[in-house]
C-alpha atoms as a PDB file:
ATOM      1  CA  UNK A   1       4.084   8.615  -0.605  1.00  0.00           C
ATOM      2  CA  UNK A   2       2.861  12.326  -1.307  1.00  0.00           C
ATOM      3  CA  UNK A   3       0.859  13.749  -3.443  1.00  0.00           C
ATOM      4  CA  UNK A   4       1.829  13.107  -7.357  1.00  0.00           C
ATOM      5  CA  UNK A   5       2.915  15.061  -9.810  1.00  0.00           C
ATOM      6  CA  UNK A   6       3.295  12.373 -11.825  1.00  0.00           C
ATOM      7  CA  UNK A   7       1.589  11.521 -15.454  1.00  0.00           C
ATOM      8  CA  UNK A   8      -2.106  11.172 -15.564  1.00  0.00           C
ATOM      9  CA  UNK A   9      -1.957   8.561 -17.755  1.00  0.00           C
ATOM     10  CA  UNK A  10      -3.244   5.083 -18.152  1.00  0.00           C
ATOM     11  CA  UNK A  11       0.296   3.229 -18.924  1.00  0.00           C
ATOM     12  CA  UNK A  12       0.696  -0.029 -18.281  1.00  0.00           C
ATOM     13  CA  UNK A  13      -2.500   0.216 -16.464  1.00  0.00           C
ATOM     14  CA  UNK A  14      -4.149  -3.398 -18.197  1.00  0.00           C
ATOM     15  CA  UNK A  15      -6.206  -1.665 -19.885  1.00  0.00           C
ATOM     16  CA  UNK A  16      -8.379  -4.691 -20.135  1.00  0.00           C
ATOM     17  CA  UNK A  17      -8.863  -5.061 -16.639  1.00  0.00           C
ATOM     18  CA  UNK A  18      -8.277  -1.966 -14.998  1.00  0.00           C
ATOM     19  CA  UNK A  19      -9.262   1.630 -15.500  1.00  0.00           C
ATOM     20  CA  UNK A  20      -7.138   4.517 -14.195  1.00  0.00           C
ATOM     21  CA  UNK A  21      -9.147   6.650 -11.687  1.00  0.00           C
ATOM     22  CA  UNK A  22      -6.348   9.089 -10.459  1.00  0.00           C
ATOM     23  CA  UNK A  23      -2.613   9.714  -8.815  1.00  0.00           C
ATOM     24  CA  UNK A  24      -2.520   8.829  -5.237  1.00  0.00           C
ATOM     25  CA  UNK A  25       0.981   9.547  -4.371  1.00  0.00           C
ATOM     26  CA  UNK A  26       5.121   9.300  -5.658  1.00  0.00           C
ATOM     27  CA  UNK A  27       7.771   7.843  -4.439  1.00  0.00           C
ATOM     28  CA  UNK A  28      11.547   7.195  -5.410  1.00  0.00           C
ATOM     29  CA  UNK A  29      11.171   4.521  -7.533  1.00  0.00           C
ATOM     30  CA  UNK A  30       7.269   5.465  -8.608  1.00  0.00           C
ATOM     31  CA  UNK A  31       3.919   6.094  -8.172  1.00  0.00           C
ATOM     32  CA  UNK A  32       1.046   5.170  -6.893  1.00  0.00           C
ATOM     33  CA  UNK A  33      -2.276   4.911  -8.376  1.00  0.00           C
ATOM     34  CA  UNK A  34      -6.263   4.663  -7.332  1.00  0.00           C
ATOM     35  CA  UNK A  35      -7.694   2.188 -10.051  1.00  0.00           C
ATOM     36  CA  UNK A  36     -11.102   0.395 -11.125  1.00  0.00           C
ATOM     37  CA  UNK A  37     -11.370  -3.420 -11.814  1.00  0.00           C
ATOM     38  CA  UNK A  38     -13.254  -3.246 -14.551  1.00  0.00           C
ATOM     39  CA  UNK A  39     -14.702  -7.249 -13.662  1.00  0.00           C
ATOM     40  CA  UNK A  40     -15.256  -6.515 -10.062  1.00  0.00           C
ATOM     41  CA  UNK A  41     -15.784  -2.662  -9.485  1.00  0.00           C
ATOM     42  CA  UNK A  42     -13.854  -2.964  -6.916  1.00  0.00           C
ATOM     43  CA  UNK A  43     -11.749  -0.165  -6.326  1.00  0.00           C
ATOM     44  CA  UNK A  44      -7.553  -0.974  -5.996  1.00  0.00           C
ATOM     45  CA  UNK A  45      -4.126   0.560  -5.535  1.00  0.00           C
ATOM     46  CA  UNK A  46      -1.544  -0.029  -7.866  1.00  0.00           C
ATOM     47  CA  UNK A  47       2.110   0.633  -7.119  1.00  0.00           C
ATOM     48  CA  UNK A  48       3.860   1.710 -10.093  1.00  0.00           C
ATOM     49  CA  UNK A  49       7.447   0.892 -10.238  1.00  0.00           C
ATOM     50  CA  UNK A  50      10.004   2.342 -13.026  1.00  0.00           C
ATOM     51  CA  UNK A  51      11.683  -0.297 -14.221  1.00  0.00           C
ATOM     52  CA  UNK A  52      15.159   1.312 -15.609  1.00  0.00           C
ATOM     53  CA  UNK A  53      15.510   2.198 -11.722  1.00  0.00           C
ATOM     54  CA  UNK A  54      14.904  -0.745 -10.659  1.00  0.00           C
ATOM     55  CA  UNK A  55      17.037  -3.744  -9.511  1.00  0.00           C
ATOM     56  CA  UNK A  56      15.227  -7.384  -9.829  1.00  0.00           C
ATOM     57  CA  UNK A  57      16.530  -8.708  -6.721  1.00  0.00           C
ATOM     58  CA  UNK A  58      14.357  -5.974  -4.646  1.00  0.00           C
ATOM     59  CA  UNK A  59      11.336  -5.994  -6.386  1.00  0.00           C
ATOM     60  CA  UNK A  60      11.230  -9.592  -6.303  1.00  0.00           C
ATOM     61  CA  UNK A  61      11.842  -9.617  -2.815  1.00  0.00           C
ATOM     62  CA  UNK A  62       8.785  -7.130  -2.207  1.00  0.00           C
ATOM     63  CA  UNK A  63       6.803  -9.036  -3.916  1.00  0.00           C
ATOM     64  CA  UNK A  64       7.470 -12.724  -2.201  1.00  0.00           C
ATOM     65  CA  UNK A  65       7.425 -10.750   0.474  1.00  0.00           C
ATOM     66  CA  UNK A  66       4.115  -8.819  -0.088  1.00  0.00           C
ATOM     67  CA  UNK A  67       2.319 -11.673  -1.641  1.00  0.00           C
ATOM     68  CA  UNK A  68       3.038 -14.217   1.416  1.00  0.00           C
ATOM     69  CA  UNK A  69       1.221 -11.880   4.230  1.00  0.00           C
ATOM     70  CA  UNK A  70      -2.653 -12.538   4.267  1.00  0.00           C
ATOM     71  CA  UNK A  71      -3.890 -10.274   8.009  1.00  0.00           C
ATOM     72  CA  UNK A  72      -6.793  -7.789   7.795  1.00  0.00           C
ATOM     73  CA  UNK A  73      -4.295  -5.580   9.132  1.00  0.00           C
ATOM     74  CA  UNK A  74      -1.662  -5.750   5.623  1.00  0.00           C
ATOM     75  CA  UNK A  75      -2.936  -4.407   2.685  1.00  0.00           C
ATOM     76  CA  UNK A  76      -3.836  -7.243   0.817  1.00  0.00           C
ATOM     77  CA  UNK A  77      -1.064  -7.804  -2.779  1.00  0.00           C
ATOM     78  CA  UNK A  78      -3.780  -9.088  -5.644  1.00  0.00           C
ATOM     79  CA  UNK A  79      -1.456  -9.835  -8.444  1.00  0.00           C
ATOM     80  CA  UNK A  80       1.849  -8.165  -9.790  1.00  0.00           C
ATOM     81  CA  UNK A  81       1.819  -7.260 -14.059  1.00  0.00           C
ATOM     82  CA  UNK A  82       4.644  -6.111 -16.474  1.00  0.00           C
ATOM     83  CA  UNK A  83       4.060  -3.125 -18.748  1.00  0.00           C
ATOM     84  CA  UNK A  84       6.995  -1.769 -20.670  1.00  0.00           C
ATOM     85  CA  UNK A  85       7.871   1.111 -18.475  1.00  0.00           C
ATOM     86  CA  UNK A  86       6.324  -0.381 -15.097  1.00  0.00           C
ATOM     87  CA  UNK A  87       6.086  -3.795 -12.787  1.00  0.00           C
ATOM     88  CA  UNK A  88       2.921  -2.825 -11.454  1.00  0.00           C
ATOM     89  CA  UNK A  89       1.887  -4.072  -7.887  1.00  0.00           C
ATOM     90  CA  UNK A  90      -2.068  -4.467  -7.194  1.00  0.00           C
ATOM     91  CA  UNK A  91      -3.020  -4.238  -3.680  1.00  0.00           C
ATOM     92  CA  UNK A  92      -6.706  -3.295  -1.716  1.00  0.00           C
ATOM     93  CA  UNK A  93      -7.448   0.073  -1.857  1.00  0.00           C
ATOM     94  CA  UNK A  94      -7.076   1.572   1.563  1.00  0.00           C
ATOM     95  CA  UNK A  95      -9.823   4.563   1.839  1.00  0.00           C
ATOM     96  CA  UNK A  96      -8.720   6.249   4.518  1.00  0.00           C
ATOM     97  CA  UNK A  97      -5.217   7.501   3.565  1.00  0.00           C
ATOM     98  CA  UNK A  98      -2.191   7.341   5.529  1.00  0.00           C
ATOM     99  CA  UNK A  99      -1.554   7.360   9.266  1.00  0.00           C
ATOM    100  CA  UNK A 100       0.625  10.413   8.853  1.00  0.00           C
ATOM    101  CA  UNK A 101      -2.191  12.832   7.014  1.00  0.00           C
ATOM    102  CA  UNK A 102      -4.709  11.581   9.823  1.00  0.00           C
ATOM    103  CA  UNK A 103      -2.159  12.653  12.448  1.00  0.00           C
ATOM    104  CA  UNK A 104      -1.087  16.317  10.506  1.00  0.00           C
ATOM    105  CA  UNK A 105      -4.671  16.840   9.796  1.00  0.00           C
ATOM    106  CA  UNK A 106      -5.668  16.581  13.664  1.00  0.00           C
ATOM    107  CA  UNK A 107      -2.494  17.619  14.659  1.00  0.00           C
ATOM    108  CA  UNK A 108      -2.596  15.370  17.838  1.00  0.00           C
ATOM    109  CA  UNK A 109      -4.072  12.338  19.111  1.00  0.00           C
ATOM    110  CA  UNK A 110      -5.736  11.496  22.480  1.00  0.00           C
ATOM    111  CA  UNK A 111      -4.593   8.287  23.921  1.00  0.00           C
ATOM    112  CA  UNK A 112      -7.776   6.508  23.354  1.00  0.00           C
ATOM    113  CA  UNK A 113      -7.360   7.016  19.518  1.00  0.00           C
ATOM    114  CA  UNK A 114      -3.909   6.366  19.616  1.00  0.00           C
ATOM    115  CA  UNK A 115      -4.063   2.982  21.490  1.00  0.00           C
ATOM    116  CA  UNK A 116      -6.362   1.916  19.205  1.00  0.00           C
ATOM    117  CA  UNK A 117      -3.810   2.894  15.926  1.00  0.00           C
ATOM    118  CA  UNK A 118      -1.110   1.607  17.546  1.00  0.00           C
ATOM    119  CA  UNK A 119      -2.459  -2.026  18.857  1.00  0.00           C
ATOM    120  CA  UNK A 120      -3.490  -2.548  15.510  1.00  0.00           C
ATOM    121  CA  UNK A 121       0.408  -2.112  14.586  1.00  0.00           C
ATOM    122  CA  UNK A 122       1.256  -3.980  16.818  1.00  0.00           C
ATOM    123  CA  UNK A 123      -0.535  -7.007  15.310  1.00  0.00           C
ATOM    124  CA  UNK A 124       0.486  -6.403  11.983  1.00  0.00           C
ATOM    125  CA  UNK A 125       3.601  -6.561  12.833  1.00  0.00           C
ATOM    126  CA  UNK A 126       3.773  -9.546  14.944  1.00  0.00           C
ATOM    127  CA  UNK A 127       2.274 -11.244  12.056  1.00  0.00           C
ATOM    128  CA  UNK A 128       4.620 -10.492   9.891  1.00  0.00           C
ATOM    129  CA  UNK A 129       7.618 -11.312  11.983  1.00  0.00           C
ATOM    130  CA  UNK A 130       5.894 -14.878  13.009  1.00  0.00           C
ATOM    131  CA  UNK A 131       5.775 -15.340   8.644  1.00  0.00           C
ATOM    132  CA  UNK A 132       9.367 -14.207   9.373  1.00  0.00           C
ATOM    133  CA  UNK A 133       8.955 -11.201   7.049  1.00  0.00           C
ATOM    134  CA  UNK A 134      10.846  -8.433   8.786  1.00  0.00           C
ATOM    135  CA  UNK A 135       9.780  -4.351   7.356  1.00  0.00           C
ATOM    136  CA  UNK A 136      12.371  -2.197   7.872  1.00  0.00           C
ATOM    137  CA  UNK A 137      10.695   0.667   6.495  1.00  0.00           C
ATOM    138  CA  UNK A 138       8.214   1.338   9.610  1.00  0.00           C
ATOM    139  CA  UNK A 139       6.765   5.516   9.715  1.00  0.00           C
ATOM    140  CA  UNK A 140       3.089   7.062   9.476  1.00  0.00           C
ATOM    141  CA  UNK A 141       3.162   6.774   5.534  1.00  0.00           C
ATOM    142  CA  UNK A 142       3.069   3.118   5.334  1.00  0.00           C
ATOM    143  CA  UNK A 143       0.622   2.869   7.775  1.00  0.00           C
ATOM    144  CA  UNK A 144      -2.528   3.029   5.572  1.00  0.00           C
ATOM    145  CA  UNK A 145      -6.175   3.875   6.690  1.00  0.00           C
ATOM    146  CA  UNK A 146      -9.367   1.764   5.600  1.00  0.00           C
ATOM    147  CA  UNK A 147     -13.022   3.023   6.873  1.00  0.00           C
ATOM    148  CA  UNK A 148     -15.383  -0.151   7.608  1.00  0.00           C
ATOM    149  CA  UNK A 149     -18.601   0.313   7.116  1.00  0.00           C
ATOM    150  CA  UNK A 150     -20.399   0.202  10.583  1.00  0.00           C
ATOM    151  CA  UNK A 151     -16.919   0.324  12.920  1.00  0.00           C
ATOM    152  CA  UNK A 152     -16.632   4.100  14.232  1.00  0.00           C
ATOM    153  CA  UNK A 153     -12.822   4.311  13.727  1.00  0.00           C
ATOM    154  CA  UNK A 154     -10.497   3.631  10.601  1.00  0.00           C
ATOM    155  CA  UNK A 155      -8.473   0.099  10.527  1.00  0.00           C
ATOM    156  CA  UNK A 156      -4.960   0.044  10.334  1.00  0.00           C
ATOM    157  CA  UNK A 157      -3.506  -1.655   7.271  1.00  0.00           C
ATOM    158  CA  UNK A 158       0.559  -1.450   6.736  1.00  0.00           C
ATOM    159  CA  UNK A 159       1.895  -1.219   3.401  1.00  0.00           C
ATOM    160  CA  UNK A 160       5.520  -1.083   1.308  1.00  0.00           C
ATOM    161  CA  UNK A 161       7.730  -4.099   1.994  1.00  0.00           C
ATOM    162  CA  UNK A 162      10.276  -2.542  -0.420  1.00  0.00           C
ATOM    163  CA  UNK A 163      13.051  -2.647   2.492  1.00  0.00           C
ATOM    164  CA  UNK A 164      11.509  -6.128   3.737  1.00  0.00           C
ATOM    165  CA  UNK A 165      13.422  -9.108   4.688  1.00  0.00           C
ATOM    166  CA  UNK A 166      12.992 -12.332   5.608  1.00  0.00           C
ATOM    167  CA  UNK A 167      14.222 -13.447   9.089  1.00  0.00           C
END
């Protein structure tokens, strides 16, 4: 995703539950968005999908797929909700940003850093291919960064099963 242009708005956003914070990013089919839980505080992502350009057999197939895969190193799918424009996805909130702005912004890696990026990768995606979920949408921008309180370095944490299958 990059940076959004889209609405500021609140639609669709639950209003009872959660309270829009900001744009994160757009994509194709929609946005994505940094919200509140208003019963937790804690903060979440929610994927924004336009529904006129949407066909059900994908979306539901993102989100079986999505909502199966439980590894620190997924971004963790909390519940999907229907607004009349949107099918909203709600996922963790990854703090970090992508894989591809860390990259750009440092404009190289050494191999330390690297190794430890791309191990965690690795295991994400073994993980998903032993729950026999197979992404075929694999690049920097779905690899998401989350800072952990007390661990020097950012964990990995893929996201989008969109393209998705199962094996």
């Amino acid at each position: 995703m990059v940076p959004s242009q889209a609405p500021s708005s609140s639609d669709g956003m639950r209003s009872s539950k959660y309270q829009f914070i900001k744009n994160l990013g757009k994509g194709t089919f929609g946005c994505v968005v940094l919200a509140r839980n208003k019963e937790t505080n804690e903060l979440v992502a929610i994927k924004k999908l336009e529904r006129e350009f949407l066909q059900a057999r994908y979306v539901e197939s993102e989100i079986l797929n999505h909502s199966g895969l439980i590894h620190h190193h997924v971004v963790a799918f909390r519940e999907v909700f229907v607004s009349p424009r949107h099918i909203n996805i709600v996922m963790d909130f990854a703090s970090g940003g992508s894989l591809s702005a860390y990259v750009q912004q440092r404009q190289r890696l050494k191999e330390p850093l690297a190794r430890w990026f791309f191990q965690q990768v690795v295991l994400a995606f073994d993980y998903c291919h032993r729950k026999g979920v197979s992404n075929r949408d694999i690049k920097l921008e779905n690899t998401l960064l989350h800072s952990v309180e007390g661990l020097p370095l950012p964990l990995v944490k893929i996201c989008d099963f969109g393209c998705a299958t199962i094996t």
